[in-house]
Structures are given as structure tokens and as C-alpha cells.
N, C-alpha and C. Protein backbone atom coordinates (compact mmCIF):
# COMPACT_ATOMS: atom_id res chain seq x y z
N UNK A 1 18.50 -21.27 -3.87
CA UNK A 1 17.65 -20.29 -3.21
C UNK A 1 16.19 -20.67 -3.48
N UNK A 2 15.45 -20.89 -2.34
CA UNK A 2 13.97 -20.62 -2.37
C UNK A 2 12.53 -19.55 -2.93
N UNK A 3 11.85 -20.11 -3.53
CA UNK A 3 11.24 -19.34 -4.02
C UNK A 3 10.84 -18.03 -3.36
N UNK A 4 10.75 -18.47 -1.80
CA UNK A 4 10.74 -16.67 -0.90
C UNK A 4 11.19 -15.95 -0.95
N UNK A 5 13.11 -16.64 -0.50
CA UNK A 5 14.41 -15.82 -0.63
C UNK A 5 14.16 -14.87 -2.04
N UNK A 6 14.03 -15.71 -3.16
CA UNK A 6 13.52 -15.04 -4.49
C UNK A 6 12.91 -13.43 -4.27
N UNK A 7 11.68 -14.21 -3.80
CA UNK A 7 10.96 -12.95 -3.50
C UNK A 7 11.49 -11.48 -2.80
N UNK A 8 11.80 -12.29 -1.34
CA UNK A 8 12.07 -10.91 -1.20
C UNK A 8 13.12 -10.46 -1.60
N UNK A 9 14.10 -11.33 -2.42
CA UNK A 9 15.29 -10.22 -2.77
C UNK A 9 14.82 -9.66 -3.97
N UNK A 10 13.61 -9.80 -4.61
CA UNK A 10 13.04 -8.79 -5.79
C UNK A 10 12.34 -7.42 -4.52
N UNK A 11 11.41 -8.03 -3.86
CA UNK A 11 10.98 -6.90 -3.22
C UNK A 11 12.38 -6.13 -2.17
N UNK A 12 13.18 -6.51 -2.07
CA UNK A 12 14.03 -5.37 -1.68
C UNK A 12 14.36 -4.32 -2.41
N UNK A 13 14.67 -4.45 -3.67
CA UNK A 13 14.65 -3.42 -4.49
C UNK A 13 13.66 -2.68 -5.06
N UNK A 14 12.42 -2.85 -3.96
CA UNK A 14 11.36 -1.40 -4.01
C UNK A 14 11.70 -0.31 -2.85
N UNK A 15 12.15 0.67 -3.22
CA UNK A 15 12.05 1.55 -2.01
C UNK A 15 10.69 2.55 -1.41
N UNK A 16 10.69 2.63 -0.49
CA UNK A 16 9.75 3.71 -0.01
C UNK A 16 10.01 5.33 -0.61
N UNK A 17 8.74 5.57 -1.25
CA UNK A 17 9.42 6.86 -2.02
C UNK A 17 9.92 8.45 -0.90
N UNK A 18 9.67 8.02 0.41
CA UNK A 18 9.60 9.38 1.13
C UNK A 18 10.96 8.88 1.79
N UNK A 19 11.22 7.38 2.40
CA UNK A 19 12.25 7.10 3.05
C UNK A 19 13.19 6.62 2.34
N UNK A 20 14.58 7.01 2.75
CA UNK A 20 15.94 5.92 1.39
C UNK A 20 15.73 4.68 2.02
N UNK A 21 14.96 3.61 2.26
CA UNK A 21 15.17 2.13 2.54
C UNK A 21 14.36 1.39 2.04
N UNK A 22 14.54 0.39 1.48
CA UNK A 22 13.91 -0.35 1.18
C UNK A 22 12.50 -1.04 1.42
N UNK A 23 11.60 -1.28 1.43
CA UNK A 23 10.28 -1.67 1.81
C UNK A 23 10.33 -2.62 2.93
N UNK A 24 11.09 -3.97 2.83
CA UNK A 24 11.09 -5.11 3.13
C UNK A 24 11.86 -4.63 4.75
N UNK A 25 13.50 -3.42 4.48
CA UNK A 25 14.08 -4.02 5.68
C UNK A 25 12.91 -2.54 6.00
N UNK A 26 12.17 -1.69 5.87
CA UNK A 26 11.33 -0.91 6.54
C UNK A 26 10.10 -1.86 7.67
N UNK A 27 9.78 -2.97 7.18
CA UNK A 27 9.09 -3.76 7.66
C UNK A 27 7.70 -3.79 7.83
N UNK A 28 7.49 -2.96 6.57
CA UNK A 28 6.17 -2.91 5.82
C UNK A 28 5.51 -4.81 4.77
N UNK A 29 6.52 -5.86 5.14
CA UNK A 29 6.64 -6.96 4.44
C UNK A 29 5.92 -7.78 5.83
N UNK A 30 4.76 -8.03 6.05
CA UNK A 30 4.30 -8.57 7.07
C UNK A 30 4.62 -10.50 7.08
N UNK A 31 4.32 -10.87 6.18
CA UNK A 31 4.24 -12.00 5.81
C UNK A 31 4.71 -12.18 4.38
N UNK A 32 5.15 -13.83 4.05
CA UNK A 32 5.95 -14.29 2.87
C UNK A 32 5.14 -15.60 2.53
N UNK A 33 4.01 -16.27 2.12
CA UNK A 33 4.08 -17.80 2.20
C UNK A 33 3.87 -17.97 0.87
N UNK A 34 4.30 -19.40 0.44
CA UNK A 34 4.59 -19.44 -0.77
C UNK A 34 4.37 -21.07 -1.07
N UNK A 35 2.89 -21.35 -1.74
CA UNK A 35 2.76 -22.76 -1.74
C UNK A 35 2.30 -23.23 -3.53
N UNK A 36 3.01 -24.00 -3.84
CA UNK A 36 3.29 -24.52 -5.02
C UNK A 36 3.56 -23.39 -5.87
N UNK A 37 2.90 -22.90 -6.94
CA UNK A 37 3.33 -21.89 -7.52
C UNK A 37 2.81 -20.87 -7.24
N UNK A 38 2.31 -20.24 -5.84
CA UNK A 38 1.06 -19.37 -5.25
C UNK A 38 2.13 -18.52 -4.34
N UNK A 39 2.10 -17.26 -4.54
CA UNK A 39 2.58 -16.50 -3.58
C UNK A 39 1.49 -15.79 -2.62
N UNK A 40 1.37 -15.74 -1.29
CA UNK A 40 0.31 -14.95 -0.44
C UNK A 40 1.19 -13.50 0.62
N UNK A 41 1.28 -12.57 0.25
CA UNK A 41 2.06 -11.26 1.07
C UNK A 41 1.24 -10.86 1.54
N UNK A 42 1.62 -10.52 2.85
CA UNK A 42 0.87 -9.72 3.26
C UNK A 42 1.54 -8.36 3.61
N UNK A 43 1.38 -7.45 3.65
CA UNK A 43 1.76 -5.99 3.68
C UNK A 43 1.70 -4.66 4.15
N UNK A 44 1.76 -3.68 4.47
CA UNK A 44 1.10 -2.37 4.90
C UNK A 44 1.84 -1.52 4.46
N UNK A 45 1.37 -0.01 4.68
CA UNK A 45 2.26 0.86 4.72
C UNK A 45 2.46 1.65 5.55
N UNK A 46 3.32 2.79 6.16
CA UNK A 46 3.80 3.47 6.92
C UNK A 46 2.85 4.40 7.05
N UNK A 47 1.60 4.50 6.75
CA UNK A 47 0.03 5.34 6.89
C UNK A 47 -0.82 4.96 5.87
N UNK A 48 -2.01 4.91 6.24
CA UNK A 48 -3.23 4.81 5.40
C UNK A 48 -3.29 6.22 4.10
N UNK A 49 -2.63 6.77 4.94
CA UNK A 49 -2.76 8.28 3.90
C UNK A 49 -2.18 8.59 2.88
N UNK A 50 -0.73 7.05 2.85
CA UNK A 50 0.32 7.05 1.87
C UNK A 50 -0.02 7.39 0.80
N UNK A 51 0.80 8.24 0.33
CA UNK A 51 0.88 8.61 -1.24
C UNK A 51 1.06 7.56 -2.06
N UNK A 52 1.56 6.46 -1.69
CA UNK A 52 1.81 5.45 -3.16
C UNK A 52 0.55 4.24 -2.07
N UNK A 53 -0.34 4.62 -1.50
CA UNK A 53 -1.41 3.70 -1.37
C UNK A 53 -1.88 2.88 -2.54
N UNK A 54 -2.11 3.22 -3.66
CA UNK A 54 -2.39 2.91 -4.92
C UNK A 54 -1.26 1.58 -5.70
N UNK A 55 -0.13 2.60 -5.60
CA UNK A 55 0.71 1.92 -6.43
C UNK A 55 1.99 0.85 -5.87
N UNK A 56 1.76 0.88 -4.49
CA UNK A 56 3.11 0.50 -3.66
C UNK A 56 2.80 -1.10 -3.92
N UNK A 57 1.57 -1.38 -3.36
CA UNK A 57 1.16 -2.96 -3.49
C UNK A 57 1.07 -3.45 -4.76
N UNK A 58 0.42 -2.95 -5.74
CA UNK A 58 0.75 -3.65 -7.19
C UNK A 58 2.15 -3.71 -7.81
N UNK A 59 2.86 -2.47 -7.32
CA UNK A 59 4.48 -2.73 -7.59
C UNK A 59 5.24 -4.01 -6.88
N UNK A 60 4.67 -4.30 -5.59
CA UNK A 60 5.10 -5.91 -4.56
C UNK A 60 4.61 -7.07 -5.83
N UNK A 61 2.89 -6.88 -5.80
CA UNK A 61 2.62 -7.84 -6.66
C UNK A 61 3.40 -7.90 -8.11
N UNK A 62 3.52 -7.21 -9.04
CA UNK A 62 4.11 -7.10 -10.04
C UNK A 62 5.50 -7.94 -9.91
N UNK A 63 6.62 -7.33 -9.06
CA UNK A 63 7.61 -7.70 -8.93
C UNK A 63 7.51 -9.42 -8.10
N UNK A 64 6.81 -9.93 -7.76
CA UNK A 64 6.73 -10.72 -7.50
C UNK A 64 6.57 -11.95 -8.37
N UNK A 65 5.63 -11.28 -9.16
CA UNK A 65 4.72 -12.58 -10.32
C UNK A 65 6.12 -12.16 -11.43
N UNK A 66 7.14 -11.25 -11.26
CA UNK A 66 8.36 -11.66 -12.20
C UNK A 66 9.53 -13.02 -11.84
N UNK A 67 9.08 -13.55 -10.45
CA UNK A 67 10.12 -14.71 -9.69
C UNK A 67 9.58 -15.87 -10.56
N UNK A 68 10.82 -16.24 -11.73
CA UNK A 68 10.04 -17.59 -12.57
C UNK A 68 9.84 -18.93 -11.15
N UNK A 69 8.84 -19.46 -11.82
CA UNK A 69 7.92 -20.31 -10.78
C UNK A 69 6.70 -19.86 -10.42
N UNK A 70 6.72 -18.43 -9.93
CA UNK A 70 5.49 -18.13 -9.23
C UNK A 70 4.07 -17.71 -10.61
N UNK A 71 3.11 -18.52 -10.12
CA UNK A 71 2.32 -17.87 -11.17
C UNK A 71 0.88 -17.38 -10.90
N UNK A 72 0.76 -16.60 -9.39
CA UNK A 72 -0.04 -16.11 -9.00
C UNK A 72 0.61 -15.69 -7.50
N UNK A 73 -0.31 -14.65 -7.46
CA UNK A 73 0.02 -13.61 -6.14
C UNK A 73 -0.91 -13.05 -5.67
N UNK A 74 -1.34 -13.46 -4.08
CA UNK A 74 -2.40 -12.79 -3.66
C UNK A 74 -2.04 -12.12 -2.89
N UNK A 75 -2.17 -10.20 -2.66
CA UNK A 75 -1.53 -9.76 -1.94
C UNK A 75 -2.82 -8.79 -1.13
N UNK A 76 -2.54 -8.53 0.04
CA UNK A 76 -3.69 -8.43 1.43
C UNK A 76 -2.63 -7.21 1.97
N UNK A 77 -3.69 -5.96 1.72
CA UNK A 77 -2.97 -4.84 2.40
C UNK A 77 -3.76 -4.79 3.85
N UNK A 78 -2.68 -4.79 4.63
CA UNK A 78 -3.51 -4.61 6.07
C UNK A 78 -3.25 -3.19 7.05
N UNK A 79 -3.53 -2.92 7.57
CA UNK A 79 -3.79 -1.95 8.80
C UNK A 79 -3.40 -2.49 10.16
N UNK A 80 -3.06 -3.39 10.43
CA UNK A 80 -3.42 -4.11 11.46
C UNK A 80 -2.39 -5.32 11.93
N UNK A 81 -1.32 -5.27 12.56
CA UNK A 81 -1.18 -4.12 13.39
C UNK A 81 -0.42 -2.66 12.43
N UNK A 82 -1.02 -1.48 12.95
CA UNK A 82 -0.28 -0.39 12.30
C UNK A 82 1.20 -0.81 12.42
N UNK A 83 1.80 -0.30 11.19
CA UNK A 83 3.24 0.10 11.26
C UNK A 83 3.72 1.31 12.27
N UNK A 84 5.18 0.52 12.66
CA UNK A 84 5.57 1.49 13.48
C UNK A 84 7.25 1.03 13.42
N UNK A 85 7.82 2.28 13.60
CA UNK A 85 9.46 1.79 13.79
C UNK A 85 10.30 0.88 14.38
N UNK A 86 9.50 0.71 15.55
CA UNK A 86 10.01 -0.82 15.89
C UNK A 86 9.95 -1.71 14.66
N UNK A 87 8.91 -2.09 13.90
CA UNK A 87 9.11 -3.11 13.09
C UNK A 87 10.32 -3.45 11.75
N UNK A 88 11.15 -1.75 11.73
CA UNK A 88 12.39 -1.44 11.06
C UNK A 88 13.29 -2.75 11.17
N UNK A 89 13.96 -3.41 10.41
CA UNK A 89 15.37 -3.85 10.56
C UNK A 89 16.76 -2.68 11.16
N UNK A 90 17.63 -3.67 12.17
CA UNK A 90 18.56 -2.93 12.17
C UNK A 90 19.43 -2.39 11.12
N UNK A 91 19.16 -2.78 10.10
CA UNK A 91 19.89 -2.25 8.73
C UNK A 91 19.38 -1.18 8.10
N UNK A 92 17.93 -0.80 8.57
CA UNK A 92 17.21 -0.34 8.14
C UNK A 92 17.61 1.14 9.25
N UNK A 93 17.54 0.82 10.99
CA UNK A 93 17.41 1.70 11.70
C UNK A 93 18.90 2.50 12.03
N UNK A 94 20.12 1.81 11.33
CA UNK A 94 21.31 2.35 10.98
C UNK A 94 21.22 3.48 10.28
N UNK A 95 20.93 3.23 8.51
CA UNK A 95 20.50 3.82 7.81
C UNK A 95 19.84 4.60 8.20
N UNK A 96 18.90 5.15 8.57
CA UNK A 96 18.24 6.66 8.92
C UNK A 96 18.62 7.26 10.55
N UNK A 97 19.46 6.36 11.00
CA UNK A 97 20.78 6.99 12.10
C UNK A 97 19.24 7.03 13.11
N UNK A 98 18.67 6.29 13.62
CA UNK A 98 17.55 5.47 14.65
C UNK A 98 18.25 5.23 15.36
């Protein structure tokens, strides 16, 4: 397994604290790139107004810089394009019966 795969199967096991799914199949995980030992995410959340605005992205970063190999993480919260349910996985849009 690849250092991404890595990744996001650590960031799957963050959930969204308002929704039961996971972050990643929510599709708040914009981007993955991952060059030598450098991770770059990019990210959002399901509103600017989010309650874990604060803590959602340092919990990505955190859990990230735990994937042995990686030894830096630059992570870029964006706005842009807003989140929206389309960007759900079907695993994701099962789960909350979408």
C-alpha cells in the first residue's frame, strides 16, 4: 500500500461530528498528493460556520503526520468549490438513505 492509500485509510476514521460518515467518503477530502516524505491535502468543510472549523483540519493533519514515512503535512482549507452533496460517495449517500 501507498503512502496515500495510508493516508486516507487513517483519515477515514475521522468522522463528521453532526453526520455518522466519515470525512473522506463525505467528500470534504479535496485532494491527496504526496511527494517524498511531504503530504499536501487539501480540504473543506460542509460550512464555513462549522463547529469543528478549528479542530477538524488539525485532526486530518495530526492523523496524517502519524502514516510512518510522512514527515510533514501541508494542509489548505478551502471554500472553493463549496461543499455540496453531490460530492458524497455512494457509500456515503447509502448511509444517510440519499
Amino acid at each position: 500500500m501507498d503512502l496515500k492509500e495510508k493516508i486516507i485509510n487513517e483519515i477515514r476514521k475521522i468522522y463528521d461530528p453532526e453526520i455518522p460518515v466519515n470525512i473522506y467518503e463525505l467528500g470534504l477530502i479535496y485532494d491527496i498528493k504526496v511527494k517524498n516524505n511531504t503530504v499536501k491535502i487539501i480540504m473543506t468543510l460542509t460550512s464555513p460556520n462549522c463547529p469543528v472549523a478549528e479542530s477538524l483540519p488539525k485532526e486530518v493533519k495530526d492523523i496524517a503526520m502519524q502514516v510512518e514515512g510522512i514527515e510533514k503535512v501541508d494542509l489548505d482549507l478551502v471554500f472553493e468549490p463549496p461543499w455540496n452533496k453531490s460530492m458524497m460517495s455512494e457509500a456515503a449517500k447509502l448511509e444517510l438513505n440519499l
